[in-house]
C-alpha atoms as a PDB file:
ATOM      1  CA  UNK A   1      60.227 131.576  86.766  1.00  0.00           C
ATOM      2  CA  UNK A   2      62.265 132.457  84.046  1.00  0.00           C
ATOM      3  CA  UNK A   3      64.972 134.076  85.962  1.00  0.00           C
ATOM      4  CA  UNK A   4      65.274 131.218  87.947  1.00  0.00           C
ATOM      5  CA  UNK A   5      65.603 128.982  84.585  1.00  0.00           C
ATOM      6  CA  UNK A   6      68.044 131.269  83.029  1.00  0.00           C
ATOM      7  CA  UNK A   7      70.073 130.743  86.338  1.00  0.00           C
ATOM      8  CA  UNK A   8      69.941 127.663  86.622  1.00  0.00           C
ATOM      9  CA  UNK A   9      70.933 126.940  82.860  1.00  0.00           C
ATOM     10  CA  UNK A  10      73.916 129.110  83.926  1.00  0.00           C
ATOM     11  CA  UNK A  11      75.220 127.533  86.794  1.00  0.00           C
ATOM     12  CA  UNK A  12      74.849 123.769  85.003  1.00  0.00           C
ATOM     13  CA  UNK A  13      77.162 125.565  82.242  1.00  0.00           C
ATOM     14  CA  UNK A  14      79.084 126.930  85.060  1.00  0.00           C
ATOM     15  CA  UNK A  15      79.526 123.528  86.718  1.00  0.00           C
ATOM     16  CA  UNK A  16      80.942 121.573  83.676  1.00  0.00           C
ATOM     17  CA  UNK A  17      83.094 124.386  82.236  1.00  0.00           C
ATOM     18  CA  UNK A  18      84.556 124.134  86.298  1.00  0.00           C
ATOM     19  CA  UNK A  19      84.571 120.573  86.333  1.00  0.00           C
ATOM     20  CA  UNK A  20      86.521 119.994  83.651  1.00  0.00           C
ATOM     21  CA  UNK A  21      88.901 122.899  83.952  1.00  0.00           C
ATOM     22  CA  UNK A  22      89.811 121.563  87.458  1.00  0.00           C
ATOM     23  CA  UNK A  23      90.095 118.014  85.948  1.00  0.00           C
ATOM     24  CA  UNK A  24      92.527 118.627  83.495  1.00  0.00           C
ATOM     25  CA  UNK A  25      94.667 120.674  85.676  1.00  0.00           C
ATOM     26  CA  UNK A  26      94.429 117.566  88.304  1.00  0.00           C
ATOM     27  CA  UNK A  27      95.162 120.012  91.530  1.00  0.00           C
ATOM     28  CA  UNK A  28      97.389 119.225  93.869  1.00  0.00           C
ATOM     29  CA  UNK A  29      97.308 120.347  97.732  1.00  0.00           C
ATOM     30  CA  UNK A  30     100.283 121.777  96.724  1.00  0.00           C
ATOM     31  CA  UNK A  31      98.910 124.361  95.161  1.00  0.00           C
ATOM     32  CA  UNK A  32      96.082 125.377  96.870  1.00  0.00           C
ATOM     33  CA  UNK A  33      96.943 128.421  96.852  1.00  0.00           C
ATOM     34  CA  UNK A  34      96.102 129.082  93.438  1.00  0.00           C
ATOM     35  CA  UNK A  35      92.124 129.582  94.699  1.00  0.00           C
ATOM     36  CA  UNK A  36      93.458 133.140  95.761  1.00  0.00           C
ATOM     37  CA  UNK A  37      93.641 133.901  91.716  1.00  0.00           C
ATOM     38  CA  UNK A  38      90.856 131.609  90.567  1.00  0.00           C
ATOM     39  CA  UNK A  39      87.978 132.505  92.644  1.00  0.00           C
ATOM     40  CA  UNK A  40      88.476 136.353  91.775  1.00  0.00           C
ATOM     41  CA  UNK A  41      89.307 135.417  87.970  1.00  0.00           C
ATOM     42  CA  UNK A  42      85.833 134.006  87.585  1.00  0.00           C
ATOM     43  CA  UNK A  43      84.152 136.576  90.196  1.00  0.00           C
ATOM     44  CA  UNK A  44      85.372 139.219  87.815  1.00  0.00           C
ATOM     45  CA  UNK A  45      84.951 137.624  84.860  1.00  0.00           C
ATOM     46  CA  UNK A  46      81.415 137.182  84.942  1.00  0.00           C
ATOM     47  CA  UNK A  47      81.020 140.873  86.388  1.00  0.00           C
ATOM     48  CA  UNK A  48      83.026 141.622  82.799  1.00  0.00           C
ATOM     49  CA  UNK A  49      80.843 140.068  81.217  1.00  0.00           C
ATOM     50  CA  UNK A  50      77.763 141.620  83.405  1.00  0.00           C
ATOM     51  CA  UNK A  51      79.072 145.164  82.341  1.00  0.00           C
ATOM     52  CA  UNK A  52      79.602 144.391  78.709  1.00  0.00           C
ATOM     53  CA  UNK A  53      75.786 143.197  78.164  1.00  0.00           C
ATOM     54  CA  UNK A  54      75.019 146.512  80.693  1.00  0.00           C
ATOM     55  CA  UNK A  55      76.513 148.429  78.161  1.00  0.00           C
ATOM     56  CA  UNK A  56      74.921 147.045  75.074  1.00  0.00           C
ATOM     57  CA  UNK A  57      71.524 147.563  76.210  1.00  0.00           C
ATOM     58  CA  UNK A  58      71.018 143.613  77.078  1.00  0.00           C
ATOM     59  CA  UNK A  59      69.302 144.628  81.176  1.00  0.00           C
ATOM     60  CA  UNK A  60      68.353 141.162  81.636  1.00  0.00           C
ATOM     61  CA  UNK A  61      71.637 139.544  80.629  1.00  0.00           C
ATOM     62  CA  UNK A  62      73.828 141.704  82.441  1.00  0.00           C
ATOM     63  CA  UNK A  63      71.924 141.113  85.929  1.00  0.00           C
ATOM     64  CA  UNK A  64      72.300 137.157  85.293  1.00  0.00           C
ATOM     65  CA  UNK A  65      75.991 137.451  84.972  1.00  0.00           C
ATOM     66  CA  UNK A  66      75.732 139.691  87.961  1.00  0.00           C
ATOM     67  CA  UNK A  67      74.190 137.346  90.124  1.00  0.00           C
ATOM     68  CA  UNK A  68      76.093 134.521  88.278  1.00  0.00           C
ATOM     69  CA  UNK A  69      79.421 136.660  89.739  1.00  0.00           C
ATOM     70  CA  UNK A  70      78.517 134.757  92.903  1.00  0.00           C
ATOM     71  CA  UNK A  71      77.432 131.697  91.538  1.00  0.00           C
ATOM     72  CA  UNK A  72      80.219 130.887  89.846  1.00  0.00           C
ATOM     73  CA  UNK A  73      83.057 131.056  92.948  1.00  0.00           C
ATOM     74  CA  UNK A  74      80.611 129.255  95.512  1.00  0.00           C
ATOM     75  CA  UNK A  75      80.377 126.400  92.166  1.00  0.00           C
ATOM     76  CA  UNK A  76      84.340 126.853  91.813  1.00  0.00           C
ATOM     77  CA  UNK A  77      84.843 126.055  95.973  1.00  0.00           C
ATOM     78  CA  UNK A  78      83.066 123.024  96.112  1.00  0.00           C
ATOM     79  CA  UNK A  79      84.418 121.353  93.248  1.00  0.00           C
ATOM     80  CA  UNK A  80      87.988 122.565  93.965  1.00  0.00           C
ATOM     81  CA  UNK A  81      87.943 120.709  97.604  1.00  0.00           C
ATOM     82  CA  UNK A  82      86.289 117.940  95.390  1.00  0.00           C
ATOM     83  CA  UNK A  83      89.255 118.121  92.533  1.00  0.00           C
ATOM     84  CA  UNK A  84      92.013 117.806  95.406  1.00  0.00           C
ATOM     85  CA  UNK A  85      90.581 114.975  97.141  1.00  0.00           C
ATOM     86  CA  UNK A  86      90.313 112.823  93.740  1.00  0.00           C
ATOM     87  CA  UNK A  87      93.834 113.979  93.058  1.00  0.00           C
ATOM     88  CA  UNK A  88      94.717 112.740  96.316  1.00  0.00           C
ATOM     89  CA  UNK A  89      92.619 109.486  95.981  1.00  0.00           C
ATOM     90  CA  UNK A  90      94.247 108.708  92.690  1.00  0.00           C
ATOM     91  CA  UNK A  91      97.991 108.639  93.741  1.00  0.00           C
ATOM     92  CA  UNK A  92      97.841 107.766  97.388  1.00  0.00           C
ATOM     93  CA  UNK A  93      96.178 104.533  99.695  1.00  0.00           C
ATOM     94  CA  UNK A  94      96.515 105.333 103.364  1.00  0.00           C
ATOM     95  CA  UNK A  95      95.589 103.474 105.882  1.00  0.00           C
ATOM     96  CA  UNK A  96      95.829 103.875 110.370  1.00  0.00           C
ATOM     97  CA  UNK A  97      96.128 101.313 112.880  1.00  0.00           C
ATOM     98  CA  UNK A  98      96.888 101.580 117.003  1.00  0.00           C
ATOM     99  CA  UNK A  99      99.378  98.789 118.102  1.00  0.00           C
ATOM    100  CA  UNK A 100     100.876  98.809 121.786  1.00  0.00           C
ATOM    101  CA  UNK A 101      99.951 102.423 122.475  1.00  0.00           C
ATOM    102  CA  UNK A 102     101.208 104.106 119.428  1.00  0.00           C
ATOM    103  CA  UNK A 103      99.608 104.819 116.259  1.00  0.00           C
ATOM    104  CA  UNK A 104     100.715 103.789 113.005  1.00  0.00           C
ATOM    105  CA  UNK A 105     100.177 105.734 109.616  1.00  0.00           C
ATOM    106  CA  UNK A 106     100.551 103.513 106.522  1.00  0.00           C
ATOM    107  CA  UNK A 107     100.762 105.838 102.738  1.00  0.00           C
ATOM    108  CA  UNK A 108     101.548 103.962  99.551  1.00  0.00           C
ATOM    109  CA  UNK A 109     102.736 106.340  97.032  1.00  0.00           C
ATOM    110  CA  UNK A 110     101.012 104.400  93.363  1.00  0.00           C
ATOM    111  CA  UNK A 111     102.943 106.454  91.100  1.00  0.00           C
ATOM    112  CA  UNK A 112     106.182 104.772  92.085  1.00  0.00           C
ATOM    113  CA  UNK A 113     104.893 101.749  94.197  1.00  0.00           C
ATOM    114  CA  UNK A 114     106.443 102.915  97.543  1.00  0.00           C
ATOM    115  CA  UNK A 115     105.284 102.774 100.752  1.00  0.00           C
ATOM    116  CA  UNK A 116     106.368 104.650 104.308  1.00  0.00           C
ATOM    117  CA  UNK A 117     105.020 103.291 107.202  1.00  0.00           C
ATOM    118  CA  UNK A 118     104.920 105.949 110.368  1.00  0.00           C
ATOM    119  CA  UNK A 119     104.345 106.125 113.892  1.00  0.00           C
ATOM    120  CA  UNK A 120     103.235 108.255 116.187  1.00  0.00           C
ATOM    121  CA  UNK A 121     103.933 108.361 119.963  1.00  0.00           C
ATOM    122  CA  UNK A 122     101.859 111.196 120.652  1.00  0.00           C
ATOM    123  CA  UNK A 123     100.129 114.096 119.381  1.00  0.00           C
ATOM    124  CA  UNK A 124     102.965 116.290 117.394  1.00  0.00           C
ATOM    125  CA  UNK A 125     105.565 113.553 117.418  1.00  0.00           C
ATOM    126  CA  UNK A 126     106.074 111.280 114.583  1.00  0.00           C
ATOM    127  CA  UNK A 127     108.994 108.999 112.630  1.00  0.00           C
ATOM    128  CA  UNK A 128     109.423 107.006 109.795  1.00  0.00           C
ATOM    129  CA  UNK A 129     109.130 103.225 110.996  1.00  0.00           C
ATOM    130  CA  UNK A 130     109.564 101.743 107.589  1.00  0.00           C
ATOM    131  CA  UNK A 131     109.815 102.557 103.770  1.00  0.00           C
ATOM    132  CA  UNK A 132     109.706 100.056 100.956  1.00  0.00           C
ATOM    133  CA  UNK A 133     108.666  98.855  97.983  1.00  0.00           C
ATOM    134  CA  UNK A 134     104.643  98.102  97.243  1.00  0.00           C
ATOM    135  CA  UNK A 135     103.852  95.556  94.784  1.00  0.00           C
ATOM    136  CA  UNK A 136      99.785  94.451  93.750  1.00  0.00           C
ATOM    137  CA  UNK A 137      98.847  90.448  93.304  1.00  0.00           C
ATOM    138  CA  UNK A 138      95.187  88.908  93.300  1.00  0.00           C
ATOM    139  CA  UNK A 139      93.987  91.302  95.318  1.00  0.00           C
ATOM    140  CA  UNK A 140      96.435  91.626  97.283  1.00  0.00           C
ATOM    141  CA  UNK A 141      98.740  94.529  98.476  1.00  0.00           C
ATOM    142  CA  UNK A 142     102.700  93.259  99.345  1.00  0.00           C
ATOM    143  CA  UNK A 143     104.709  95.658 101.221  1.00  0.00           C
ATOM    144  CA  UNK A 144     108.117  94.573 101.330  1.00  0.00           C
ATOM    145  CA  UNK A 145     111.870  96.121 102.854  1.00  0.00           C
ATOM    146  CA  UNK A 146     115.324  94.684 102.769  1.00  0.00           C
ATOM    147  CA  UNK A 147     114.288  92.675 105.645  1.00  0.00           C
ATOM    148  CA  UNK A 148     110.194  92.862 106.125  1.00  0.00           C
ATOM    149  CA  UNK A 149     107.275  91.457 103.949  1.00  0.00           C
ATOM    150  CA  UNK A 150     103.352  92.530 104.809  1.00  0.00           C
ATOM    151  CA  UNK A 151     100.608  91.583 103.104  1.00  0.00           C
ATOM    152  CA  UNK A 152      97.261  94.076 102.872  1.00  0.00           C
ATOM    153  CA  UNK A 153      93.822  91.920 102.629  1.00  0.00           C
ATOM    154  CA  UNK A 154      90.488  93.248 102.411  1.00  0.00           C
ATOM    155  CA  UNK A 155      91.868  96.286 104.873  1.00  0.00           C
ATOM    156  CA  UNK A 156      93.855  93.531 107.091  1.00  0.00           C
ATOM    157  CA  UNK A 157      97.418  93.663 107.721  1.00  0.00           C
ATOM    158  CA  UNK A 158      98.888  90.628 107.800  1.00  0.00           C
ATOM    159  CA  UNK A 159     102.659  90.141 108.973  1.00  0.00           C
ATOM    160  CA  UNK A 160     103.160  93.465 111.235  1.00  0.00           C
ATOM    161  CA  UNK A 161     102.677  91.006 114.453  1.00  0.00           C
ATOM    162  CA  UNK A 162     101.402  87.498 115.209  1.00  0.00           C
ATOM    163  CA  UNK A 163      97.803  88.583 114.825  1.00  0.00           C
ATOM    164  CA  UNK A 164      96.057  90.380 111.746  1.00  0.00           C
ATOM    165  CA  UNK A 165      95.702  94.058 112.261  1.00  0.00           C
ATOM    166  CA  UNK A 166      92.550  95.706 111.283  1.00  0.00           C
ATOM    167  CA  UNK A 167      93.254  98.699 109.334  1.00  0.00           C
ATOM    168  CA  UNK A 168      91.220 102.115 108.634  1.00  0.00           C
ATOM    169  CA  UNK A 169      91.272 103.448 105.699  1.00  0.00           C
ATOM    170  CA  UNK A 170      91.692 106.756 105.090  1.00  0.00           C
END
């Protein structure tokens, strides 16, 4: 029982030390190759540390950090996934709709309050319909080009066509 307690305390220490590592770096899918260094970094870090205690006499220590070799990467892989799709969350709305046979891809960039609308034939074709300018009011979500305006309501399109357009968001 206390082994699994020790572990346990480990892995919460683990997790937060992750979390907020990967928070304040604020990953981008850009760079997801960077797992290639980080998961080995803190495989081989806490095998370090496992061989340090080994050393010093400290058996039961140096098998935790052993185990928590392990531990530590599978922690690091599910809150990396985790710390790309908040990164993604917090800079981008998108939202999908079908219209007369096509599919339509809408992405508003919040950073700079643009939007690109796109649309998609078929499987491996796409285009950029429209790009503009997004602005927020009541609620509300305006889209508006030199020549369009579009209104986004409770995950309705308004303005694309005659009738509202249910969107999904993504």
């Amino acid at each position: 029982m206390k082994w699994i307690l020790q572990i346990l305390i480990l892995s919460i220490i683990d997790f937060l030390v992750i979390w907020t590592w990967f928070y304040n770096i604020d990953p981008d899918p850009s760079i997801s190759i960077a797992v290639v260094i980080i998961y080995p970094v803190l495989f081989f870090s806490n095998l370090l540390a496992g061989g340090i205690l080994w050393i010093t006499k400290k058996r039961n220590l140096s098998l935790l950090f052993i185990i928590n070799s392990v531990v530590a990467v599978v922690i690091a892989s599910f809150l990396w996934s985790n710390a790309i799709r908040r990164h993604q969350n917090r800079i981008w709305i998108s939202y999908s709709f079908p219209h007369n046979a096509k599919n339509y891809h809408i992405d508003i960039h919040k950073p700079n309050n643009t939007f690109t609308i796109t649309e998609y034939d078929n499987p491996g074709s796409s285009w950029i319909f429209q790009e503009g300018i997004c602005t927020y009011e009541s609620g509300k979500i305006i889209l508006k080009t030199d020549s369009t305006l579009y209104n986004i309501e409770h995950n309705v399109l308004i303005g694309f066509t005659k009738n509202k357009i249910q969107l999904k968001k993504e």
